[in-house]
Protein backbone atom coordinates (compact mmCIF):
# COMPACT_ATOMS: atom_id res chain seq x y z
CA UNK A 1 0.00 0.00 0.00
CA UNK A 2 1.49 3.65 -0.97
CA UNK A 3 1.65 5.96 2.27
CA UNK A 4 -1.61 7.66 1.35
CA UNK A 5 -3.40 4.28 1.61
CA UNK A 6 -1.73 3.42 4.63
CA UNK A 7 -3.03 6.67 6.75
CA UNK A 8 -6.60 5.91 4.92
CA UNK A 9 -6.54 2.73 6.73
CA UNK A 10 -4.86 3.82 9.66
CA UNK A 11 -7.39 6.75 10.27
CA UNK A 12 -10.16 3.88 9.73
CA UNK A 13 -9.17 1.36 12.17
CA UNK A 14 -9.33 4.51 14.59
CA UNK A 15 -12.72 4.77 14.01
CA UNK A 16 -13.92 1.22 14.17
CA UNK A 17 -11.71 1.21 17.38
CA UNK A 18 -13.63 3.95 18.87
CA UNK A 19 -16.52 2.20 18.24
CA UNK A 20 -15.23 -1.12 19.91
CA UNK A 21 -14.68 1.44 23.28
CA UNK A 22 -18.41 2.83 22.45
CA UNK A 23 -19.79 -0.58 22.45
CA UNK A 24 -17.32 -1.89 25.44
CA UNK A 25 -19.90 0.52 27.40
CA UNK A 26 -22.44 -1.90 27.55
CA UNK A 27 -20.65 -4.66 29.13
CA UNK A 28 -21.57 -5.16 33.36
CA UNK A 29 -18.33 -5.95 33.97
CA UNK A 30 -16.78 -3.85 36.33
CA UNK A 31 -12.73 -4.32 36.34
CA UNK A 32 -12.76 -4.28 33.02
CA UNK A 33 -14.87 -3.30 29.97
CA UNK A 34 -13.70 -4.63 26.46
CA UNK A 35 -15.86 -4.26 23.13
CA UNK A 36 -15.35 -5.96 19.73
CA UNK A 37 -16.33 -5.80 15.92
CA UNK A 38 -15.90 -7.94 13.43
CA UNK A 39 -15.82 -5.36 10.20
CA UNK A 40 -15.83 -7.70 6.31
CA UNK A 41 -15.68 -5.77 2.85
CA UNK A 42 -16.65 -2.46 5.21
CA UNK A 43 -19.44 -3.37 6.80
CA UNK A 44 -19.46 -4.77 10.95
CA UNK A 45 -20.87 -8.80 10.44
CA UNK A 46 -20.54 -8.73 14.48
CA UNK A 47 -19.67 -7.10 17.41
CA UNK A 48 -19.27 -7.80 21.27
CA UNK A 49 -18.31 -7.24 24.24
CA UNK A 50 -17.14 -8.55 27.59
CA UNK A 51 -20.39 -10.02 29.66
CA UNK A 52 -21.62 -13.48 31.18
CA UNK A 53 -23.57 -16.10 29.07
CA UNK A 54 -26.56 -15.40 27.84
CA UNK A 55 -29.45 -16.25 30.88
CA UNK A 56 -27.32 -15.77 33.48
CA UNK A 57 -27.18 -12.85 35.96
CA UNK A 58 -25.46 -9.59 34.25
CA UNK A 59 -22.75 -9.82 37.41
CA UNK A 60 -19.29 -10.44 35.84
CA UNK A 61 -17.10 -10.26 39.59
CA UNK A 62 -17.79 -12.39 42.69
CA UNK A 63 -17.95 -11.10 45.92
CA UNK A 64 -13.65 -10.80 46.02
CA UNK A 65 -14.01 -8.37 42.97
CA UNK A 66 -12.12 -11.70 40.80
CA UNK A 67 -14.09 -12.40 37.34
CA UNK A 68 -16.51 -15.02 37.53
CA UNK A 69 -14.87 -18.22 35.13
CA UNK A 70 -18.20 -18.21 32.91
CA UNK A 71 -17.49 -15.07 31.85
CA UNK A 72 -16.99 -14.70 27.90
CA UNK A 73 -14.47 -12.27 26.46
CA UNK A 74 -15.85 -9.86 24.28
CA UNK A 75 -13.86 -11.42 20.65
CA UNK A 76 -15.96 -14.97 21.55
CA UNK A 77 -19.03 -12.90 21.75
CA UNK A 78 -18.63 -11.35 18.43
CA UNK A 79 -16.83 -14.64 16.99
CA UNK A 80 -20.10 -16.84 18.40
CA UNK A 81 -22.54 -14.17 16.99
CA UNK A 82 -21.11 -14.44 13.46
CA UNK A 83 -21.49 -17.99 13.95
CA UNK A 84 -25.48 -18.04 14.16
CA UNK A 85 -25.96 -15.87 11.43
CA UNK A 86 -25.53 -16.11 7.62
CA UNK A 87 -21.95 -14.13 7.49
CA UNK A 88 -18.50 -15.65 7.09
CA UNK A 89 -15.75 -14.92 9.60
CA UNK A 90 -13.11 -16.19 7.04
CA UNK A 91 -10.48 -13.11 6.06
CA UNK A 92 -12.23 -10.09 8.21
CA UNK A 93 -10.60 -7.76 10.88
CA UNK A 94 -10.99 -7.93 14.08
CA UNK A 95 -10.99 -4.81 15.98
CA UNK A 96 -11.33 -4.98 19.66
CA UNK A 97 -10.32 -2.73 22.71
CA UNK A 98 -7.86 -5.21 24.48
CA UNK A 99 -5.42 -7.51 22.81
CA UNK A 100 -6.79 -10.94 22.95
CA UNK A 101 -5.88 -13.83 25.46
CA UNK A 102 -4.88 -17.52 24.55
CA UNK A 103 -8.10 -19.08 24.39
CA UNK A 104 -9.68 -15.64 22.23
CA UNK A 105 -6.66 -16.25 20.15
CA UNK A 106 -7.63 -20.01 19.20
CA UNK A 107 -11.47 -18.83 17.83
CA UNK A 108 -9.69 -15.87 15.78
CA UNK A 109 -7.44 -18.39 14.01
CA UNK A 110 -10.22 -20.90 13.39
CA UNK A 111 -12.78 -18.27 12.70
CA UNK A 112 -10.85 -17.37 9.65
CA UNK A 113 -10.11 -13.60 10.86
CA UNK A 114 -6.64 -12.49 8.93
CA UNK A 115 -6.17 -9.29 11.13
CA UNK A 116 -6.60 -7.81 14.54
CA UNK A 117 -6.27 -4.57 15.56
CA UNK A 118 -6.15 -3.57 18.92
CA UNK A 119 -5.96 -0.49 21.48
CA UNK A 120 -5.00 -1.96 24.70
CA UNK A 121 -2.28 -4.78 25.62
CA UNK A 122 -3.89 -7.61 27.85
CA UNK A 123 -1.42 -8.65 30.74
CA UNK A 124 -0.46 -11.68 28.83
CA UNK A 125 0.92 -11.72 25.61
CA UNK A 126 0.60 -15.34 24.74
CA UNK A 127 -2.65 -14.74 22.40
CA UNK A 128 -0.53 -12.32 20.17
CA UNK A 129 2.63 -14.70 20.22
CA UNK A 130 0.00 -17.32 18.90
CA UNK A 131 -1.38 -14.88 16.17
CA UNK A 132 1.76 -13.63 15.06
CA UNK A 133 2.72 -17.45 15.39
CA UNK A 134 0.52 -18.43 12.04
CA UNK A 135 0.72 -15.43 10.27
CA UNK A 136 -2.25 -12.87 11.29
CA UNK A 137 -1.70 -9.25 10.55
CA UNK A 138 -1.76 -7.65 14.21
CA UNK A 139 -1.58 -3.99 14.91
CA UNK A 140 -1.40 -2.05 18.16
CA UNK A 141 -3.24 0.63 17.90
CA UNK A 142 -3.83 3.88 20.19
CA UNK A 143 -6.88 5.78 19.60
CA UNK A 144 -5.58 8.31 21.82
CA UNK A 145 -3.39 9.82 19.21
């Protein structure tokens, strides 16, 4: 891509990021609040955010304040919702607000995503050793700047 292309699609993954942070608003979760799309030939097949299965309570955090195991991770909400509906996964970006973890990282590769973009690095960096690992595009991305 020439340089002119390059800030086009830099100044657009700031804006789908934003939205990711917009939508991370609706998650209950209290230590943390992460949103994701799932953006294909421009348009958002999926988003999601961080939040407990669907039917259970909308409490994320047991009484310690530590997040409750069942919890799902805002990229396997959006990755799950793509799979009910009629859209393909297979070679769209994934933005979300917080780089993903291991397990996130496993449903990205066999979701088909080819990219991730991200604002904010989890405390573990295993999920992005694993996407770098087979060859996903991964950007770090501040929509700060």
């Amino acid at each position: 891509m020439k340089s002119n292309n390059l800030d086009k699609q830099k100044d657009i993954d700031k804006k789908y990021l934003a939205m990711a942070k917009i939508w991370a608003g609706n998650s209950y979760c209290e230590r943390r609040k992460v949103g994701a799309l799932i953006v294909k030939d421009k348009m958002i097949i999926s988003d999601g955010y961080n939040g407990t299965p669907s039917g259970f309570e909308n409490h994320c955090e047991d009484e310690h304040g530590r997040t409750k195991d069942y919890v799902l991770h805002a990229e396997a909400n959006a990755i799950t919702k793509v799979a009910k509906s009629s859209n393909s996964s297979e070679g769209a970006t994934l933005y979300v607000t917080t780089s993903p973890c291991i397990e996130c990282s496993k449903l990205i590769i066999q979701s088909g995503i080819k990219r991730v973009v991200f604002s904010d690095l989890y405390h573990t960096h295993n999920g992005l050793e694993l996407l770098n690992r087979v060859g996903i595009q991964v950007e770090h991305l501040s929509i700060e700047e």
